[in-house]
N, C-alpha and C. Protein backbone atom coordinates (compact mmCIF):
# COMPACT_ATOMS: atom_id res chain seq x y z
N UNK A 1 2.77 -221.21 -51.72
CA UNK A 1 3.31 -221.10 -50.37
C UNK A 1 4.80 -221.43 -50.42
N UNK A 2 5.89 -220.73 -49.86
CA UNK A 2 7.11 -221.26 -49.56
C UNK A 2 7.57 -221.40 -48.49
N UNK A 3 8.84 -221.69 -48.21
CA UNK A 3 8.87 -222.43 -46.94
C UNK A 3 8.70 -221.69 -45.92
N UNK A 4 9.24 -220.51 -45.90
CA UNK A 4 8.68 -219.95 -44.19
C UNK A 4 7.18 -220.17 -44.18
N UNK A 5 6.28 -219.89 -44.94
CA UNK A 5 5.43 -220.05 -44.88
C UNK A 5 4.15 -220.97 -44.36
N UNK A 6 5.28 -222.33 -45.35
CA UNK A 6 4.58 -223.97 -44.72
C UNK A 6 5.07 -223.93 -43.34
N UNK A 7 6.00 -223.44 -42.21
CA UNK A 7 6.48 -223.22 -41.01
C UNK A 7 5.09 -222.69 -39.85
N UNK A 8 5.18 -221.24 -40.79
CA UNK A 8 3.75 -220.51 -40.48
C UNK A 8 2.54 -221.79 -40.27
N UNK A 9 2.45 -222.29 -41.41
CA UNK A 9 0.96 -223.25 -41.74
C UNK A 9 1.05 -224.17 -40.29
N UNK A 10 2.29 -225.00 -40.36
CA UNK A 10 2.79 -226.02 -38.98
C UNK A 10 2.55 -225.49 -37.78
N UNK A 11 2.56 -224.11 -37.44
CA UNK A 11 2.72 -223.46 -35.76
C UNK A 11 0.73 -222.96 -35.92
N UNK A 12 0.30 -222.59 -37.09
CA UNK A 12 -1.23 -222.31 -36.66
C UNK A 12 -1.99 -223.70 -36.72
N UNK A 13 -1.75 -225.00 -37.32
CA UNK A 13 -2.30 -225.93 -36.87
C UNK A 13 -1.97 -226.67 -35.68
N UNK A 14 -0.01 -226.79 -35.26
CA UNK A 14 -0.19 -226.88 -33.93
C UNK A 14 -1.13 -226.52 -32.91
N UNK A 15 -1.81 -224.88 -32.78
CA UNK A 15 -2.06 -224.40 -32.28
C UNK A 15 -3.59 -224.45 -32.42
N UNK A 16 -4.23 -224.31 -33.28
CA UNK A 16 -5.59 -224.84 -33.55
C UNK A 16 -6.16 -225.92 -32.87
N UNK A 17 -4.88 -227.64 -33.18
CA UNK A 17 -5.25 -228.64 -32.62
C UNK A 17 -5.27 -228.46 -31.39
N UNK A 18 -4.61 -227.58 -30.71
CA UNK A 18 -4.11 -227.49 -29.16
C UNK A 18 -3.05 -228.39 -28.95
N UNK A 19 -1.90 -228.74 -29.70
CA UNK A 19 -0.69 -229.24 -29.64
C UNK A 19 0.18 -228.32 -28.92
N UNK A 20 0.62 -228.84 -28.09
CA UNK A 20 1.93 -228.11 -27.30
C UNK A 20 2.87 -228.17 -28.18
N UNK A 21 3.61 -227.61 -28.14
CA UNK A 21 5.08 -227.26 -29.11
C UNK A 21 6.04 -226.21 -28.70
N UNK A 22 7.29 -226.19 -29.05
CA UNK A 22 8.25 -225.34 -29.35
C UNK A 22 8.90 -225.49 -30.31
N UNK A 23 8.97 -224.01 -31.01
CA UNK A 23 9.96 -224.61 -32.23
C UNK A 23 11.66 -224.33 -32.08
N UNK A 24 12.53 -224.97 -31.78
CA UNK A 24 13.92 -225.28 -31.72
C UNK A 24 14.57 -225.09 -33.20
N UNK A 25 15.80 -225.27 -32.63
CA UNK A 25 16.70 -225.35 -33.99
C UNK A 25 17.09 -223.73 -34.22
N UNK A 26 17.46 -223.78 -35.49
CA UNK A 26 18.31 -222.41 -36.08
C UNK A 26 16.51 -220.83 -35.56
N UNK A 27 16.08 -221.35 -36.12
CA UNK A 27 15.13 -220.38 -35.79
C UNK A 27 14.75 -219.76 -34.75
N UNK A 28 14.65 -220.79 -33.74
CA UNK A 28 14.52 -220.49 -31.85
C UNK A 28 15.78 -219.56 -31.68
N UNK A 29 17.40 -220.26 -32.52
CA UNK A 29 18.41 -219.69 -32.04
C UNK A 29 18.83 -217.73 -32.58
N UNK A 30 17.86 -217.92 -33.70
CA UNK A 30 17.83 -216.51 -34.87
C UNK A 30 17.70 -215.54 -33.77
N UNK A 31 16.36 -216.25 -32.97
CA UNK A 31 15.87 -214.72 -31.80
C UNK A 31 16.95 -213.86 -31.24
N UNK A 32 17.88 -214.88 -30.88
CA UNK A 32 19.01 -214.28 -29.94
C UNK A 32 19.84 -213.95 -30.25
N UNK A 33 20.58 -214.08 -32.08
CA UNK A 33 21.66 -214.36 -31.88
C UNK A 33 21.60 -213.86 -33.72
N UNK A 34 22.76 -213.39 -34.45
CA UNK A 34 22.56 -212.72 -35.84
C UNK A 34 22.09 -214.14 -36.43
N UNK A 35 21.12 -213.79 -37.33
CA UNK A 35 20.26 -214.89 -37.94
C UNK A 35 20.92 -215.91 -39.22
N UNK A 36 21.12 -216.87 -39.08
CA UNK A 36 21.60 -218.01 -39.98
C UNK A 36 20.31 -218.40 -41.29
N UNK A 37 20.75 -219.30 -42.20
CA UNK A 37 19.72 -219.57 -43.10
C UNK A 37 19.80 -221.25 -42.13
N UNK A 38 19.09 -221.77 -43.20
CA UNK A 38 18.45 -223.33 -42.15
C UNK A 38 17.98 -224.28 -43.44
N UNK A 39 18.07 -225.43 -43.77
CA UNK A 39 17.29 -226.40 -44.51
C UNK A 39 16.29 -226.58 -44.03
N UNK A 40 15.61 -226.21 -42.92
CA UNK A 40 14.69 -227.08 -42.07
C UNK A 40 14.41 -226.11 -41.16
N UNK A 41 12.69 -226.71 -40.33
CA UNK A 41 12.58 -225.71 -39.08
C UNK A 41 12.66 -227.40 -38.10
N UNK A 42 13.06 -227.06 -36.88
CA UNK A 42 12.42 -228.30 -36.24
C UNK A 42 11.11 -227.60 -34.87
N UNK A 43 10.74 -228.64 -34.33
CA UNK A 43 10.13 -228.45 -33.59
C UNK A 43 9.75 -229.74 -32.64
N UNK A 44 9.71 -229.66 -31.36
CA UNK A 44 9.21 -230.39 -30.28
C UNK A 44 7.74 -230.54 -30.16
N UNK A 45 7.09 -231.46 -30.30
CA UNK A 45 5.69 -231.76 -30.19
C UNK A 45 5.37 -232.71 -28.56
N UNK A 46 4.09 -232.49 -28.69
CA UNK A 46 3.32 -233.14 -27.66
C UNK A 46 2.33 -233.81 -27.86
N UNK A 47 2.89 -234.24 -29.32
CA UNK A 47 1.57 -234.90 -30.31
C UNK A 47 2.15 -236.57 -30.30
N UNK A 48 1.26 -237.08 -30.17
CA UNK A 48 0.99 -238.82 -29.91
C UNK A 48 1.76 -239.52 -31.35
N UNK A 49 2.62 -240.45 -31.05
CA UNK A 49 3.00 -240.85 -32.34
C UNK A 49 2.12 -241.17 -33.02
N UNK A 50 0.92 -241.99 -32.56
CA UNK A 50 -0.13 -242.64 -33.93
C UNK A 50 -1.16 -241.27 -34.25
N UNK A 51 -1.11 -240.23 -34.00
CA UNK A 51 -1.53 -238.98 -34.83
C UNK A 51 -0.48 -238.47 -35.31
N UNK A 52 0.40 -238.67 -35.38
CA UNK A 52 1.27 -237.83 -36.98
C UNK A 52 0.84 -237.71 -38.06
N UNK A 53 0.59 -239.02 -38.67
CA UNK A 53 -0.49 -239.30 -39.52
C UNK A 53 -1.86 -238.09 -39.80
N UNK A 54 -2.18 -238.19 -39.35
CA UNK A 54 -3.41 -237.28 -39.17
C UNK A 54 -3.29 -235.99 -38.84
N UNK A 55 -2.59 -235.70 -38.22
CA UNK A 55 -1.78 -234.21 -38.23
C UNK A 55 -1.25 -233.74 -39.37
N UNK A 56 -0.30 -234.30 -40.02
CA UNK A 56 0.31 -234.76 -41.48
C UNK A 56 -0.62 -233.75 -42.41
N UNK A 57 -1.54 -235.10 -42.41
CA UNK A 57 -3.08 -235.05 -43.22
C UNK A 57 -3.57 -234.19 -43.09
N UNK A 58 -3.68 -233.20 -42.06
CA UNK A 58 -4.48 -231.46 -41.94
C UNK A 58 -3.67 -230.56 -42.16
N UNK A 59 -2.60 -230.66 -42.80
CA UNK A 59 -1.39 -229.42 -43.50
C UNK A 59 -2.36 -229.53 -44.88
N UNK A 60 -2.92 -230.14 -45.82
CA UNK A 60 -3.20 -230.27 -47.10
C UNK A 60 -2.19 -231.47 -47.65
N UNK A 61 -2.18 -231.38 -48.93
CA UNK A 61 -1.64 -232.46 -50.06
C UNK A 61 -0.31 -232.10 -50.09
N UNK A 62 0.33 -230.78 -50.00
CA UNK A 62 1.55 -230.53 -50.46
C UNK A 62 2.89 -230.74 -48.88
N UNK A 63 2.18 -231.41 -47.90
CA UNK A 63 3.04 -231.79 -46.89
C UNK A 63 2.54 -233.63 -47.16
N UNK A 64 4.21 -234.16 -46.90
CA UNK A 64 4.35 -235.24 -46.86
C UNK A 64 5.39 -235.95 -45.78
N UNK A 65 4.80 -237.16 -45.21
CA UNK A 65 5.42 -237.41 -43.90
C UNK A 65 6.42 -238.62 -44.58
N UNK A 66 7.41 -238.58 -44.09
CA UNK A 66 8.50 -239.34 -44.32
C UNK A 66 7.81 -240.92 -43.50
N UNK A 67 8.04 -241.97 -44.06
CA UNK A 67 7.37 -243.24 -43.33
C UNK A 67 8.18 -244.16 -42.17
N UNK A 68 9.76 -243.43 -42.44
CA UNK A 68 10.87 -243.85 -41.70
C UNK A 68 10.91 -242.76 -40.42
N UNK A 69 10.70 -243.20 -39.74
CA UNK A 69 10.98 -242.07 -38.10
C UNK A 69 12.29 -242.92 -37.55
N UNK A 70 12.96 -241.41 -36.75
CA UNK A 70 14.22 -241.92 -36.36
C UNK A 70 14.64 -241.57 -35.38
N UNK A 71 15.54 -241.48 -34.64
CA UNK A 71 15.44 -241.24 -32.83
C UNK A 71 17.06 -240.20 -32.88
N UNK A 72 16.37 -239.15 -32.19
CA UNK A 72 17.48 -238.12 -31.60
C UNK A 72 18.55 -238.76 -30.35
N UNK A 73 19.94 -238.87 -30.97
CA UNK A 73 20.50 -239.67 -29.80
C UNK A 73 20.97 -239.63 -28.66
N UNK A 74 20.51 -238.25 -28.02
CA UNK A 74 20.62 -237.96 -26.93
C UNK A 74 19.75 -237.90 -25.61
N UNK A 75 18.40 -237.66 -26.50
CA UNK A 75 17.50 -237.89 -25.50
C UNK A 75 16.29 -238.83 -25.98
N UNK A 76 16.75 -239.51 -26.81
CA UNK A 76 15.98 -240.73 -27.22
C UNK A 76 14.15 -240.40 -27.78
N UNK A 77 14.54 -239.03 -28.45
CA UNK A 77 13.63 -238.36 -28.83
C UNK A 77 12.99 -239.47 -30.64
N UNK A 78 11.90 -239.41 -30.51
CA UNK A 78 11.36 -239.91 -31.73
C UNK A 78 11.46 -238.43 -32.79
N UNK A 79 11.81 -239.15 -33.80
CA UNK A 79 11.76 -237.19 -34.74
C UNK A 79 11.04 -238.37 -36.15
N UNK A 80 9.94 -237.61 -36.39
CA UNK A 80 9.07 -237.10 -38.30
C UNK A 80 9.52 -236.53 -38.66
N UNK A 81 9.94 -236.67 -40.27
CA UNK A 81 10.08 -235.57 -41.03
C UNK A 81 9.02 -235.16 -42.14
N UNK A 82 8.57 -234.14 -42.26
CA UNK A 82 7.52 -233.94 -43.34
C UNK A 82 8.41 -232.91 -44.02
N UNK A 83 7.97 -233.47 -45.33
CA UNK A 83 8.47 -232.70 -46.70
C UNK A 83 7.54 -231.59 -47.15
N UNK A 84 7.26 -230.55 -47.44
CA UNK A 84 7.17 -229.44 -47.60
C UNK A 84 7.13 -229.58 -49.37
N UNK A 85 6.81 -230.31 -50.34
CA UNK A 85 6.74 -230.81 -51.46
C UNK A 85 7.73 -229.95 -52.37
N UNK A 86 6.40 -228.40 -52.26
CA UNK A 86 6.96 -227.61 -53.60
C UNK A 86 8.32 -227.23 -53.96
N UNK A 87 8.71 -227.31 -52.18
CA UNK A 87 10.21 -226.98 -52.25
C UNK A 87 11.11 -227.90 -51.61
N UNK A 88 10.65 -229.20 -51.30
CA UNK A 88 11.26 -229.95 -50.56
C UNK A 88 12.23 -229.17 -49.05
N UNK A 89 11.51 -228.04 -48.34
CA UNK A 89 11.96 -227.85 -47.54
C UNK A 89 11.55 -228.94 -46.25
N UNK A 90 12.24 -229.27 -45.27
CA UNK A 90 11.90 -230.20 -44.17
C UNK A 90 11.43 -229.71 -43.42
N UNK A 91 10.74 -230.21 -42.20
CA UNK A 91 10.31 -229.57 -41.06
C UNK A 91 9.94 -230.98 -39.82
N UNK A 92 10.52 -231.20 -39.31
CA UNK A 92 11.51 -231.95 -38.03
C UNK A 92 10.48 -231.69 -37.18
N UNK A 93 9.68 -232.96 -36.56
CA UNK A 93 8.94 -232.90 -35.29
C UNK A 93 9.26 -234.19 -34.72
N UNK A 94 9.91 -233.49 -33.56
CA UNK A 94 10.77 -234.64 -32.11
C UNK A 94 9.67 -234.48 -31.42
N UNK A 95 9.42 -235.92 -30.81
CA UNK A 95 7.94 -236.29 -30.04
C UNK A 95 8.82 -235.52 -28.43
N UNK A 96 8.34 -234.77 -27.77
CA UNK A 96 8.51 -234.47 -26.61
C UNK A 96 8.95 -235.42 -26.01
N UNK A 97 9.98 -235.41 -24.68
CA UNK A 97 10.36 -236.80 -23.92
C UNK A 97 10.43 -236.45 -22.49
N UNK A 98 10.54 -237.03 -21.38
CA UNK A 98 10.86 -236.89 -20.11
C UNK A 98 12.18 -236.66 -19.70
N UNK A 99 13.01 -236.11 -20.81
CA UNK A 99 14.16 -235.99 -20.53
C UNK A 99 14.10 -234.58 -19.26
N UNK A 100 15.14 -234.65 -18.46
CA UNK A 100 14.80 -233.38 -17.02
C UNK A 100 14.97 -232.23 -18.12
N UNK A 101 15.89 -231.75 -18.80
CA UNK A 101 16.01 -230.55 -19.47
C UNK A 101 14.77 -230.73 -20.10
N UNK A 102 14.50 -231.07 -21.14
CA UNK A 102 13.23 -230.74 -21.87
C UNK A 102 12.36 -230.73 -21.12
N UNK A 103 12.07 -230.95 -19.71
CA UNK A 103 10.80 -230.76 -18.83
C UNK A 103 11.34 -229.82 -18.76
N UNK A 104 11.96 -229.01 -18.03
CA UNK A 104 12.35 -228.04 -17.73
C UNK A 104 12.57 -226.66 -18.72
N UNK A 105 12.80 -227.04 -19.94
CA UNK A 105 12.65 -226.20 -21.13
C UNK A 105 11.04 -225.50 -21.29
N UNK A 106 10.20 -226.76 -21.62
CA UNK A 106 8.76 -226.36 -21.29
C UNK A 106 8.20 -225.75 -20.73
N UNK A 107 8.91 -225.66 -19.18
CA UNK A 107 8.28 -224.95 -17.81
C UNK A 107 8.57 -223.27 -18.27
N UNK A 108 10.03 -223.33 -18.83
CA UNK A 108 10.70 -221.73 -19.26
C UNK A 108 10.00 -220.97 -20.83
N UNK A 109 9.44 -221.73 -21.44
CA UNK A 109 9.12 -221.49 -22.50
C UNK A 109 8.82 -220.09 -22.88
N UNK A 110 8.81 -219.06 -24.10
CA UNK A 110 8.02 -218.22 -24.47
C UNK A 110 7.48 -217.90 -25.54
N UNK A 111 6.40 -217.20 -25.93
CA UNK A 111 5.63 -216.94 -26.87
C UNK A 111 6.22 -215.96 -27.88
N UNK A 112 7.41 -215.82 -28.90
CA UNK A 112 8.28 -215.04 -29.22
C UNK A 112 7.60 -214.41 -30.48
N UNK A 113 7.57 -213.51 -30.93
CA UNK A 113 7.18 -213.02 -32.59
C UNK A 113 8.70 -213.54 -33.12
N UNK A 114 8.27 -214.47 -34.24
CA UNK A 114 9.28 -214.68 -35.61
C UNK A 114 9.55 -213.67 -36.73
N UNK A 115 9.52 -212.69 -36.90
CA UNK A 115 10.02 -212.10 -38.21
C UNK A 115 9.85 -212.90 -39.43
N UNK A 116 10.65 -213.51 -39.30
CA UNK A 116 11.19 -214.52 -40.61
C UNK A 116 9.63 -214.97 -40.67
N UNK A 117 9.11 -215.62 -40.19
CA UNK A 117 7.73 -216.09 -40.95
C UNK A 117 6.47 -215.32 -40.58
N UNK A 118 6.53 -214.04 -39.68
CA UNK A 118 5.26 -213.21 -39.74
C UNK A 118 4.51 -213.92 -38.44
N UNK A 119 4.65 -214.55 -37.56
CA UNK A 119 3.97 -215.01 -37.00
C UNK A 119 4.95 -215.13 -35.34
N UNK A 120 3.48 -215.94 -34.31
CA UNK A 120 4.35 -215.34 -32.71
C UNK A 120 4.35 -217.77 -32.55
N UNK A 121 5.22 -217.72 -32.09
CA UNK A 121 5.45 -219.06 -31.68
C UNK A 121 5.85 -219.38 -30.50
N UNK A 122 5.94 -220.36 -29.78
CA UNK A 122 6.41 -220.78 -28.68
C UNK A 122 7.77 -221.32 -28.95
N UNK A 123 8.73 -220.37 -27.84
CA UNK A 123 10.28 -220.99 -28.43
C UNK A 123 11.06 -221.43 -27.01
N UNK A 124 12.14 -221.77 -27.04
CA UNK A 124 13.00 -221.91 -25.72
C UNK A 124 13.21 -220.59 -25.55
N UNK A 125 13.44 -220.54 -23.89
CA UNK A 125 14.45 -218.90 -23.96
C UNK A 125 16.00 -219.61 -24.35
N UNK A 126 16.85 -217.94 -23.91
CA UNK A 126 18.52 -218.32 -25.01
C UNK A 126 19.23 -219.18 -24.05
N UNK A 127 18.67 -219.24 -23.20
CA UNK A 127 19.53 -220.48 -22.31
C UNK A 127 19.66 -221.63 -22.41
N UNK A 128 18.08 -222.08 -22.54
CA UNK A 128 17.79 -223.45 -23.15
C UNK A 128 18.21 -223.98 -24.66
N UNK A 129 18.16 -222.98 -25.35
CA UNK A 129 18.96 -222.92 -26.58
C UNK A 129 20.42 -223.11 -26.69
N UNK A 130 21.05 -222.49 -25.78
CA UNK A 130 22.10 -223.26 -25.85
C UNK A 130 22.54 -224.39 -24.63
N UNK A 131 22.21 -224.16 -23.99
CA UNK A 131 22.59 -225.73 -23.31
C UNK A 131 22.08 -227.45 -24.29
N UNK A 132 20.91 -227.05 -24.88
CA UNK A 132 20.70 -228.31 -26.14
C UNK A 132 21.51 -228.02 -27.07
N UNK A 133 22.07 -226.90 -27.47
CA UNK A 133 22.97 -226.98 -28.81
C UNK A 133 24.48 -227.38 -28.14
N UNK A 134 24.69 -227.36 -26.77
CA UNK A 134 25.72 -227.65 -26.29
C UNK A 134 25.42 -229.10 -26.58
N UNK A 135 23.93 -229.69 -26.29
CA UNK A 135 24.28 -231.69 -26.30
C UNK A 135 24.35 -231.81 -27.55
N UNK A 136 24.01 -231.41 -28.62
CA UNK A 136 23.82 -232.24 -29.87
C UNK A 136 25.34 -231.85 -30.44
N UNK A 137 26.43 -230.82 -30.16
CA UNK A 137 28.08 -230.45 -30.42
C UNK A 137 27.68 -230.82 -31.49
N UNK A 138 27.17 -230.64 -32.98
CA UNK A 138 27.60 -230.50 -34.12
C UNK A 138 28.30 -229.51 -34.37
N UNK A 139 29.12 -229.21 -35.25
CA UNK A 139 29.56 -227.78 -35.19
C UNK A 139 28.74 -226.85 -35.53
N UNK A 140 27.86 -227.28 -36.36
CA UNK A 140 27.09 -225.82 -36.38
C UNK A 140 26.08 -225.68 -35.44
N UNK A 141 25.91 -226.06 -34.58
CA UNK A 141 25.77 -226.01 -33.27
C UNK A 141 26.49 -225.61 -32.63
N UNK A 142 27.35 -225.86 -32.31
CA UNK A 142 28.52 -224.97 -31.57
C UNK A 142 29.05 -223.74 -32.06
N UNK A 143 28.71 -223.37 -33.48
CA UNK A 143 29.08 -222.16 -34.06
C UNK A 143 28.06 -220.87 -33.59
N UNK A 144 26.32 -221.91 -33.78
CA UNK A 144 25.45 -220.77 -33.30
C UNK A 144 25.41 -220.57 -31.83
N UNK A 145 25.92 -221.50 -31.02
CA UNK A 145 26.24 -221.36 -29.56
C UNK A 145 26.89 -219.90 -29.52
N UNK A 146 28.38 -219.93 -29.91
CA UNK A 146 28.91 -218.70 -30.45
C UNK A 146 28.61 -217.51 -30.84
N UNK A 147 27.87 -217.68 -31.76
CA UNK A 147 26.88 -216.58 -32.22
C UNK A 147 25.91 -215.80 -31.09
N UNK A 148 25.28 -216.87 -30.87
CA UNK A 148 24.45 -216.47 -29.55
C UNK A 148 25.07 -215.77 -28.41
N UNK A 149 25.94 -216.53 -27.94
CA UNK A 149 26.71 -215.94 -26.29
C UNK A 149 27.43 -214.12 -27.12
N UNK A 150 27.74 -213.72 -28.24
CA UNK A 150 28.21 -212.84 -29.00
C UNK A 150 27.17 -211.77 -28.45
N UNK A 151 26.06 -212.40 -29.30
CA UNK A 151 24.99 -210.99 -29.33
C UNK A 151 24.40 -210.76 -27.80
N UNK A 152 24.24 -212.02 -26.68
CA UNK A 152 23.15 -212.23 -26.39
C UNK A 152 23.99 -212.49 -24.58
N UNK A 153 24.95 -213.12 -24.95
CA UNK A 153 25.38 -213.76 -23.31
C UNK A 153 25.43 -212.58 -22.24
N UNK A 154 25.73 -211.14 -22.43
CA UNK A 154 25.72 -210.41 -21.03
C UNK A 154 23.95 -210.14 -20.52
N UNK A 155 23.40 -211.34 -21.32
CA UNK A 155 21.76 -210.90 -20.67
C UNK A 155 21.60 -212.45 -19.97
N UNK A 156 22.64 -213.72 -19.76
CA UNK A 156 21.95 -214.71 -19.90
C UNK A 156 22.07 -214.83 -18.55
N UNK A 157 21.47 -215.99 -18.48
CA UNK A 157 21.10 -216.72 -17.16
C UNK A 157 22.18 -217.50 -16.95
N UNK A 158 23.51 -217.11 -16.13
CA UNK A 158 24.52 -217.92 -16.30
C UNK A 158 24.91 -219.22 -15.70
N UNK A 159 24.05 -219.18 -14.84
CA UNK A 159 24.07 -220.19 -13.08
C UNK A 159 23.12 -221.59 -13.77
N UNK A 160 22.06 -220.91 -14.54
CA UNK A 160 21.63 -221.65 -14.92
C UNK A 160 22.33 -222.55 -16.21
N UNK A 161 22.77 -221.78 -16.86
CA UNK A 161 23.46 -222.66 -18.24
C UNK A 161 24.79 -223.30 -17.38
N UNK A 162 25.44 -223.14 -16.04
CA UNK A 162 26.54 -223.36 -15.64
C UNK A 162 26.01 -225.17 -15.06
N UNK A 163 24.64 -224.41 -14.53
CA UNK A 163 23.94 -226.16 -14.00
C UNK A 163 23.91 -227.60 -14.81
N UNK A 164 23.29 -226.85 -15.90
CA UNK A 164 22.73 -227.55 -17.02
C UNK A 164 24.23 -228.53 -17.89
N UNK A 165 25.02 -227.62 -17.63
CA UNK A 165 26.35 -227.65 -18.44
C UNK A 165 26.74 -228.77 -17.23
N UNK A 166 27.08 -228.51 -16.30
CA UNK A 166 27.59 -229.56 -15.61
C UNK A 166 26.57 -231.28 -15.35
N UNK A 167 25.51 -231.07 -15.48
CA UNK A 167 24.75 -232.10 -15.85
C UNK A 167 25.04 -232.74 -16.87
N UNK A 168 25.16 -232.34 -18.33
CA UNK A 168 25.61 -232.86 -19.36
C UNK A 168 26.51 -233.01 -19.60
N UNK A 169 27.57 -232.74 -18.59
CA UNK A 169 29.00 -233.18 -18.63
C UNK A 169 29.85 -231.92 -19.98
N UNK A 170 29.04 -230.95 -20.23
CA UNK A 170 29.53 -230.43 -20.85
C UNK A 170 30.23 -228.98 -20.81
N UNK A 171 30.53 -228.92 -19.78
CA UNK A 171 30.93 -227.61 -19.00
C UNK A 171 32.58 -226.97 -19.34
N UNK A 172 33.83 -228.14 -20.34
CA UNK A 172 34.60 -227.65 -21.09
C UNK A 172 34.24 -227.12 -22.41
N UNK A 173 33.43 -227.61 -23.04
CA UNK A 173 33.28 -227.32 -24.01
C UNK A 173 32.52 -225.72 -23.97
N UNK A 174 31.65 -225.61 -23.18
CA UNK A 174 31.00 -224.04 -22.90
C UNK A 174 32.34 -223.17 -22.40
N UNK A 175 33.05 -223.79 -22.05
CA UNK A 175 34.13 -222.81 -21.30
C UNK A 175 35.13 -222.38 -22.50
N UNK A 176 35.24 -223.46 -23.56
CA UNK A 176 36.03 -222.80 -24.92
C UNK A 176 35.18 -222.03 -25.62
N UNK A 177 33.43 -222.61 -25.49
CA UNK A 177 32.66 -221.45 -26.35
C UNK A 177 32.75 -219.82 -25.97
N UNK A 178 32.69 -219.77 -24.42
CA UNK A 178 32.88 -218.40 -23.79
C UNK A 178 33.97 -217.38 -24.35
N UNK A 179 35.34 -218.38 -24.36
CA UNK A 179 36.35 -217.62 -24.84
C UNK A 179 36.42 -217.84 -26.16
N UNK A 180 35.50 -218.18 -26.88
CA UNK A 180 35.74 -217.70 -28.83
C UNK A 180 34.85 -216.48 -28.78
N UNK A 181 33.50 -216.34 -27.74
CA UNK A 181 33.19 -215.07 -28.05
C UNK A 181 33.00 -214.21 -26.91
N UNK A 182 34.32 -214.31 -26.55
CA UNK A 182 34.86 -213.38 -25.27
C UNK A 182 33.44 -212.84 -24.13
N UNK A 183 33.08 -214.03 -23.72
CA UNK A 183 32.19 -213.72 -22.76
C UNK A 183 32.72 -214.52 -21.45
């Protein structure tokens, strides 16, 4: 198995267990926007911290859960990392939170076909995608912001990313993203 693959394995046992999920990150952002490579998939769960463990444990032997969990610093998200062995690829599960956007992400959600791993997943739409890549401003976050509004912004929901943006106080920074890719 390689890594898109162990990705694949993660979204049909989500889904088996009846785990809510979305998967975020470069991959959610691929849908919309010319596709990047990634170290990692992440994903948002609705899975109980004291079943990680046991979730873990129903991938097989060749997934391994990191014993250190560590908190996303924006929305005080708990994140696992499980190692993916053969290839030490990662795969990032942030415990769902009450943050208003991520409720609100959930409510928008869709059931997207992935390419890249052959399979249909639950992702953000491109709005929600970037208004979170607007909070976390890494740059490569802000690059696939870019990317995205390129391929994707004369379809978006603008009122809405304009809301969201002013909530997070981040409504200059979208306004320089607009004009790097002339939207």
């Amino acid at each position: 198995m390689n890594s898109l693959e162990a990705i694949r394995a993660v979204i049909i046992e989500l889904e088996k267990q009846d785990i809510e999920y979305l998967l975020v990150g470069a991959f959610a952002c691929n849908l919309y926007a010319v596709p990047r490579s990634t170290n990692d998939a992440d994903f948002v769960v609705t899975l109980p911290q004291p079943d990680i463990v046991k979730f873990t444990k129903s991938l097989g032997d060749d997934f391994k859960l990191d014993p250190q969990m560590m908190m996303e610093i924006f929305t005080g998200s708990v994140r696992h990392v499980l190692c993916y062995s053969p290839t030490d690829f990662e795969i990032e599960l942030f415990q769902a939170t009450q943050d208003p956007h991520h409720l609100e992400q959930w409510q928008r959600k869709v059931k997207a076909s992935i390419a890249e791993i052959d399979c249909k997943a639950w992702v953000p739409t491109a709005e929600d995608v970037v208004i979170q890549k607007l909070r976390w401003a890494r740059r490569k976050d802000l690059d696939d912001v870019v990317n995205l509004l390129v391929v994707s912004g004369d379809k978006l929901d603008w009122s809405y990313i304009d809301d969201w943006a002013t909530k997070h106080e981040t409504t200059q920074q979208l306004k320089q993203l607009r004009l790097e890719a002339g939207v």
